[in-house]
PDB file of N, CA and C in Angstrom:
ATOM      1  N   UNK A   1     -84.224  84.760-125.614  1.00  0.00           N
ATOM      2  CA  UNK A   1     -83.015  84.246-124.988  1.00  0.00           C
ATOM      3  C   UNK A   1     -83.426  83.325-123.841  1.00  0.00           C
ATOM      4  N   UNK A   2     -82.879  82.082-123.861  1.00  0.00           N
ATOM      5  CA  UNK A   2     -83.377  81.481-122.672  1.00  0.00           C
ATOM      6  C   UNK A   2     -82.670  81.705-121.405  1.00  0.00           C
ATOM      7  N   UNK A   3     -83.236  81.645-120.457  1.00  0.00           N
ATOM      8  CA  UNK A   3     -82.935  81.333-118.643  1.00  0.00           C
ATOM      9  C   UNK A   3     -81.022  81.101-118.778  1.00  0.00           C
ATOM     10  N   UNK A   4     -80.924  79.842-119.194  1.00  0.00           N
ATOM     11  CA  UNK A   4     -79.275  79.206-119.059  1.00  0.00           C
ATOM     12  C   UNK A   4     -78.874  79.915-119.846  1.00  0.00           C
ATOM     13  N   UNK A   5     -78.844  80.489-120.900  1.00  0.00           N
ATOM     14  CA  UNK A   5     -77.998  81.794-121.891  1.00  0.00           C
ATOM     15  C   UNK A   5     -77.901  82.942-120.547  1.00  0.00           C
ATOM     16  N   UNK A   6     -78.886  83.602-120.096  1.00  0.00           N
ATOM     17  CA  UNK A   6     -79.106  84.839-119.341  1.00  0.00           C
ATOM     18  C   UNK A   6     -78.249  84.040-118.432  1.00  0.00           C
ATOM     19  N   UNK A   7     -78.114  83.411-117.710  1.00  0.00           N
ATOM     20  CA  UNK A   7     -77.670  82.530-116.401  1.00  0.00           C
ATOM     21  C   UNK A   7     -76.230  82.682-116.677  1.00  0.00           C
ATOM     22  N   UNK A   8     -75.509  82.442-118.159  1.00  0.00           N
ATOM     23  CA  UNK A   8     -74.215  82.234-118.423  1.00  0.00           C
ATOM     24  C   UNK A   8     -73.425  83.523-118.789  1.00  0.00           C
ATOM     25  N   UNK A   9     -74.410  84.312-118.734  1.00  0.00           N
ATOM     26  CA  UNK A   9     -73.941  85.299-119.279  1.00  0.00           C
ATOM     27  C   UNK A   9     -73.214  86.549-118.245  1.00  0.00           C
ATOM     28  N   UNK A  10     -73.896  86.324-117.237  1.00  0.00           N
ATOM     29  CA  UNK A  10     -73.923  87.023-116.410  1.00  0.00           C
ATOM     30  C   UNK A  10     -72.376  86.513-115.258  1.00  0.00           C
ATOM     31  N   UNK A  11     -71.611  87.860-115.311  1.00  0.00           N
ATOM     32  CA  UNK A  11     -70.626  87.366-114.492  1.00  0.00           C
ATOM     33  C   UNK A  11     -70.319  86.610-112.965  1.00  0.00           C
ATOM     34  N   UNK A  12     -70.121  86.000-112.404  1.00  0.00           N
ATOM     35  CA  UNK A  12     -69.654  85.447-111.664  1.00  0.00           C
ATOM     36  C   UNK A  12     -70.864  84.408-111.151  1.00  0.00           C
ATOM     37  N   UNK A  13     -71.924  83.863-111.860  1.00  0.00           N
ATOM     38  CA  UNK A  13     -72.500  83.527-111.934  1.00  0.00           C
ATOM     39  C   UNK A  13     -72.306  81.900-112.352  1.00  0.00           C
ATOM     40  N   UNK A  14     -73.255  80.507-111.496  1.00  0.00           N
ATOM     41  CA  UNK A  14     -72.980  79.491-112.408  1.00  0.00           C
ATOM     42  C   UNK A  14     -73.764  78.593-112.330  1.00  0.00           C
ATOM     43  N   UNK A  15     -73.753  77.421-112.563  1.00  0.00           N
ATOM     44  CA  UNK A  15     -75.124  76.437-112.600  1.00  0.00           C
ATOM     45  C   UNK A  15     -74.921  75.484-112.054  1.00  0.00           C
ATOM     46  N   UNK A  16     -75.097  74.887-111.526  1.00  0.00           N
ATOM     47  CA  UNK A  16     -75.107  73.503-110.611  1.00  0.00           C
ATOM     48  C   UNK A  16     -76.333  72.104-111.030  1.00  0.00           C
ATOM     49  N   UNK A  17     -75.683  71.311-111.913  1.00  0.00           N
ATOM     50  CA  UNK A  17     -76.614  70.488-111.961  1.00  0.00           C
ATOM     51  C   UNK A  17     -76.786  68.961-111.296  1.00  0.00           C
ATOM     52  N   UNK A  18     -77.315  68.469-110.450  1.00  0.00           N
ATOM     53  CA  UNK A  18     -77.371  67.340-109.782  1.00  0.00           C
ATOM     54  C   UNK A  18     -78.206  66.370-110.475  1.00  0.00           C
ATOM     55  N   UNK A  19     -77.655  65.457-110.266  1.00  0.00           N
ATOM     56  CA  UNK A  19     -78.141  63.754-111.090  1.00  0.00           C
ATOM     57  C   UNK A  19     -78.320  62.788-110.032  1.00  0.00           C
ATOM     58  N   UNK A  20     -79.489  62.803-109.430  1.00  0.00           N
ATOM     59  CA  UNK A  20     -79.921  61.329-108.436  1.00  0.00           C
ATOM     60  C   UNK A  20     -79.895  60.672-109.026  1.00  0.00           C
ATOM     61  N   UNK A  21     -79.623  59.310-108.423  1.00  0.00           N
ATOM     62  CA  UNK A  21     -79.947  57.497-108.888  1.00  0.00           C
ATOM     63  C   UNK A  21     -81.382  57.514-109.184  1.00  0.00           C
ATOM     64  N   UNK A  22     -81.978  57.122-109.948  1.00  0.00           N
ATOM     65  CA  UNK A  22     -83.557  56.659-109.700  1.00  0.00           C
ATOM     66  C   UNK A  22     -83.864  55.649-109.202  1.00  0.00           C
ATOM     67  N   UNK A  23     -84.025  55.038-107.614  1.00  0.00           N
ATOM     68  CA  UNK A  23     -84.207  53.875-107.387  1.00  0.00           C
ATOM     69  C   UNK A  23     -86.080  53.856-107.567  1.00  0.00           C
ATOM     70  N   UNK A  24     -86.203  52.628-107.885  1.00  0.00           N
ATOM     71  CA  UNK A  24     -87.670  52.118-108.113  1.00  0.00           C
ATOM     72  C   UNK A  24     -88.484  51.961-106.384  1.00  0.00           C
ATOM     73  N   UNK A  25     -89.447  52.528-106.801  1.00  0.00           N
ATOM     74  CA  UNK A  25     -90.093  52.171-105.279  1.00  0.00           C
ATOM     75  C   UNK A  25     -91.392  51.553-105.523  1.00  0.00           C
ATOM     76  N   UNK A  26     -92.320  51.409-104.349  1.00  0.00           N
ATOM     77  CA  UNK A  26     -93.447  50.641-104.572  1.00  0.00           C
ATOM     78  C   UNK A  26     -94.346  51.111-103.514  1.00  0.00           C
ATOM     79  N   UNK A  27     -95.710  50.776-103.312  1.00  0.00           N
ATOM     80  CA  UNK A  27     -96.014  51.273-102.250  1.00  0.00           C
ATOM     81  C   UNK A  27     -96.200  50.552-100.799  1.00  0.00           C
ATOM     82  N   UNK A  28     -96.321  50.795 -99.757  1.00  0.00           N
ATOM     83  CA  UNK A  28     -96.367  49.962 -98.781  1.00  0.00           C
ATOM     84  C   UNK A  28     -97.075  49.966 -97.751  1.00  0.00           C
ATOM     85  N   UNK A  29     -97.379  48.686 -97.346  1.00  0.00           N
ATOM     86  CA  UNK A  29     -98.473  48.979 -95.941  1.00  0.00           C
ATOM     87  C   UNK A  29     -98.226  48.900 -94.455  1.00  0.00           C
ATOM     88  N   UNK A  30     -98.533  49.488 -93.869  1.00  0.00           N
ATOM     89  CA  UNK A  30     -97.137  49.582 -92.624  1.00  0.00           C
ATOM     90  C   UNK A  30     -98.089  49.173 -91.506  1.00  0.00           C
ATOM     91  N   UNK A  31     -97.898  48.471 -90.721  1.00  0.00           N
ATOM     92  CA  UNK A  31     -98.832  47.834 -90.124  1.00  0.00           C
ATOM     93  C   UNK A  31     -98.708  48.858 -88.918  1.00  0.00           C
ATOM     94  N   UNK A  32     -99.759  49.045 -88.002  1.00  0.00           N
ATOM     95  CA  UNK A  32    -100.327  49.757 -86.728  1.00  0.00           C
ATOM     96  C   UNK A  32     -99.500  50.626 -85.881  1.00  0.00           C
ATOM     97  N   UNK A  33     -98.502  49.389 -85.863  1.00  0.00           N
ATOM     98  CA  UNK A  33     -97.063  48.951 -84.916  1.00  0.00           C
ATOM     99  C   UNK A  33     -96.165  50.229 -85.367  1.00  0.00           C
ATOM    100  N   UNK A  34     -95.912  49.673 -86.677  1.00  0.00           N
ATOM    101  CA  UNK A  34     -95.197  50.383 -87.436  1.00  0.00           C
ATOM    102  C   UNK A  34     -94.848  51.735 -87.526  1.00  0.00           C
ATOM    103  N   UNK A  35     -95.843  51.915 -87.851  1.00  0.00           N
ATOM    104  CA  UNK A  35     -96.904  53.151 -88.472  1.00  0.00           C
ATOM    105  C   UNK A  35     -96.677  53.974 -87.029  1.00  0.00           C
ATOM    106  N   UNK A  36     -96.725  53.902 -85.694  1.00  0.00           N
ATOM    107  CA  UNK A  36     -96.675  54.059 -84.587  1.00  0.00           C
ATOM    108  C   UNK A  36     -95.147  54.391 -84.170  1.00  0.00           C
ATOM    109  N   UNK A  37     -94.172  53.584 -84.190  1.00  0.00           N
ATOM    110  CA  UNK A  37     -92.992  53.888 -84.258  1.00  0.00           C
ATOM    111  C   UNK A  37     -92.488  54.869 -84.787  1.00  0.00           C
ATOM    112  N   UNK A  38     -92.658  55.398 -86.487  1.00  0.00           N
ATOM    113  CA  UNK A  38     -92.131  55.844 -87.304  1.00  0.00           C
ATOM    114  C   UNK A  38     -92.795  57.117 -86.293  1.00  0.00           C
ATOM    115  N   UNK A  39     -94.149  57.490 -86.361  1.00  0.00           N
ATOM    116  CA  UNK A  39     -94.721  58.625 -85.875  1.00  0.00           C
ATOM    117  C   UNK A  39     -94.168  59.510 -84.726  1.00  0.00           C
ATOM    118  N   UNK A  40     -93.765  58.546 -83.982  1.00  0.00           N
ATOM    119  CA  UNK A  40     -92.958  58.468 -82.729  1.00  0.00           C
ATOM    120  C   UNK A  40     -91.757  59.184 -83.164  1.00  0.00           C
ATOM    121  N   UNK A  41     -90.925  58.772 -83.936  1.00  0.00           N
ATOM    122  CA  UNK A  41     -89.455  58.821 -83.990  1.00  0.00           C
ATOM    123  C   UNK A  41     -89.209  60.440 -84.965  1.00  0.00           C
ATOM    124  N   UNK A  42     -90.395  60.478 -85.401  1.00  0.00           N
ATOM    125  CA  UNK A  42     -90.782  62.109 -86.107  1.00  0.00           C
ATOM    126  C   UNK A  42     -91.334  63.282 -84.953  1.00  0.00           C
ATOM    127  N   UNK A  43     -91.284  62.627 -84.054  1.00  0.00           N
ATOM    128  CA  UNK A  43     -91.968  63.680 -82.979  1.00  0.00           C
ATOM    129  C   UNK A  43     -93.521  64.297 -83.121  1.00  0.00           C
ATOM    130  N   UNK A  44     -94.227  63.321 -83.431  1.00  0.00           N
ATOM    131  CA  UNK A  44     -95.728  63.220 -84.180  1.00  0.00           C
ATOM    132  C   UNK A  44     -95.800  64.144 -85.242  1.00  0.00           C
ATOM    133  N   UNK A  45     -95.001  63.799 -86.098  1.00  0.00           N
ATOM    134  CA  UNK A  45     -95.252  64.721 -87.637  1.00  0.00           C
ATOM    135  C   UNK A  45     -96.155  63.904 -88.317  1.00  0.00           C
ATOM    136  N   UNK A  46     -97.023  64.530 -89.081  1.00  0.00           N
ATOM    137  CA  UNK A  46     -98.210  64.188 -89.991  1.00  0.00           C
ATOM    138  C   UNK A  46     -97.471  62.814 -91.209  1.00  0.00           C
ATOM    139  N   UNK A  47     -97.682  61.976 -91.153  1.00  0.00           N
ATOM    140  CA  UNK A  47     -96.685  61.150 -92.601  1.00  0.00           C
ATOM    141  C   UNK A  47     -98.006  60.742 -93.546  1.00  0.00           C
ATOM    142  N   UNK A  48     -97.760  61.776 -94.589  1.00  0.00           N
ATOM    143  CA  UNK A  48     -98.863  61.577 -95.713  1.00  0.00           C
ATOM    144  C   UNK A  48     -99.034  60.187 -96.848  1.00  0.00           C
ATOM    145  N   UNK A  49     -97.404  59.596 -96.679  1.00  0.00           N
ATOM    146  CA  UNK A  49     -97.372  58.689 -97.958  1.00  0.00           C
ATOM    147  C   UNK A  49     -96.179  57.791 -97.556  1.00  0.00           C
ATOM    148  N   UNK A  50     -96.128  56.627 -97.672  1.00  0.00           N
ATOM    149  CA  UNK A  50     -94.649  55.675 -97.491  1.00  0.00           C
ATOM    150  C   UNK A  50     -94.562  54.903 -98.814  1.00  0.00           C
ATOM    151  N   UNK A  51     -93.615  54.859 -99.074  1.00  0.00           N
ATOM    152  CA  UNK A  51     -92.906  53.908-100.008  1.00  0.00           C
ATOM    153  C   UNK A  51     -92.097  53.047 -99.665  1.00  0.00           C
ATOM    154  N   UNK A  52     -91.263  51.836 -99.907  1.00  0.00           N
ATOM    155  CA  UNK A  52     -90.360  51.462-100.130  1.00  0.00           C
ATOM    156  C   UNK A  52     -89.852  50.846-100.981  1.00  0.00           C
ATOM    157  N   UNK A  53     -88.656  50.798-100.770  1.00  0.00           N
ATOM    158  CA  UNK A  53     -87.763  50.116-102.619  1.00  0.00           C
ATOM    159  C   UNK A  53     -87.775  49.277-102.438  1.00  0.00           C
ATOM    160  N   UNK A  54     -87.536  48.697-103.894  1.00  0.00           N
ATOM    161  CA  UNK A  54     -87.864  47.342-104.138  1.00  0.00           C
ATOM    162  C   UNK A  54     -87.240  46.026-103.418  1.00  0.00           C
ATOM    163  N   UNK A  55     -86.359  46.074-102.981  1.00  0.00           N
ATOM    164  CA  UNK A  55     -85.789  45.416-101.780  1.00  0.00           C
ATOM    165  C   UNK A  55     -86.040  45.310 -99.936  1.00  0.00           C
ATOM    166  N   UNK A  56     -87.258  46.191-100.254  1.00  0.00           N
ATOM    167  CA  UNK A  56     -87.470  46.857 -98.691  1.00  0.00           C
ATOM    168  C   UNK A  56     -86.292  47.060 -97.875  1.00  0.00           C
ATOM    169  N   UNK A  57     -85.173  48.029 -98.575  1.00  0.00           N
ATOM    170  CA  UNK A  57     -84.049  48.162 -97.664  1.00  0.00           C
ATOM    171  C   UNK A  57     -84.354  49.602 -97.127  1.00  0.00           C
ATOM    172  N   UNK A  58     -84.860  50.489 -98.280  1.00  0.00           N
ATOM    173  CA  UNK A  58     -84.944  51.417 -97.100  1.00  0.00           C
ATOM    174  C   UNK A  58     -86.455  52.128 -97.748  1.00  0.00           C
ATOM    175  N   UNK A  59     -86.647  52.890 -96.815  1.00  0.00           N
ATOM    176  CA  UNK A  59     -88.283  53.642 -96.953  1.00  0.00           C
ATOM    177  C   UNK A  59     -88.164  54.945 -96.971  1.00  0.00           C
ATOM    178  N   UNK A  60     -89.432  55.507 -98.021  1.00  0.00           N
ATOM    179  CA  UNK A  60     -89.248  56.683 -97.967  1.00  0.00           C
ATOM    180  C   UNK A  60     -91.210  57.530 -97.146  1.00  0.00           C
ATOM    181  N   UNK A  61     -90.554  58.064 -96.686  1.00  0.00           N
ATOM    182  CA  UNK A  61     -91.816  58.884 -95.980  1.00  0.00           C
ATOM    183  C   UNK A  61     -92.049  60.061 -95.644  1.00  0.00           C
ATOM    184  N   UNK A  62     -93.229  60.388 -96.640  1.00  0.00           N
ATOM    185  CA  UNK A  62     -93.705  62.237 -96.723  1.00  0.00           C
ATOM    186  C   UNK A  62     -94.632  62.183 -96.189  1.00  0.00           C
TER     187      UNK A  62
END
């Protein structure tokens, strides 16, 4: 029996499924400055990886 059978079966119970956009990203190089700001504005959190989309409208950073 799978997971979502057991899941449905069970009373008061229910599933929630979410569908993000897939926007396309790319990778990016953030110059010194940058890179400095962002660090800043995280309260010196570690930022392992940046991206941004293909428009450079907005950035993503882990």
């Amino acid at each position: 029996m799978s997971s979502l059978s057991q899941v449905q079966g069970k009373e008061g119970s229910f599933l929630i499924e979410l569908n993000f956009p897939v926007v396309p990203t790319s990778n990016t190089n953030l110059t010194d400055a940058s890179f400095s700001m962002i660090t800043k504005a995280l309260n010196g959190a570690t930022i392992l990886d940046t991206k941004a989309t293909a428009t450079n409208q907005r950035w993503m950073i882990y």
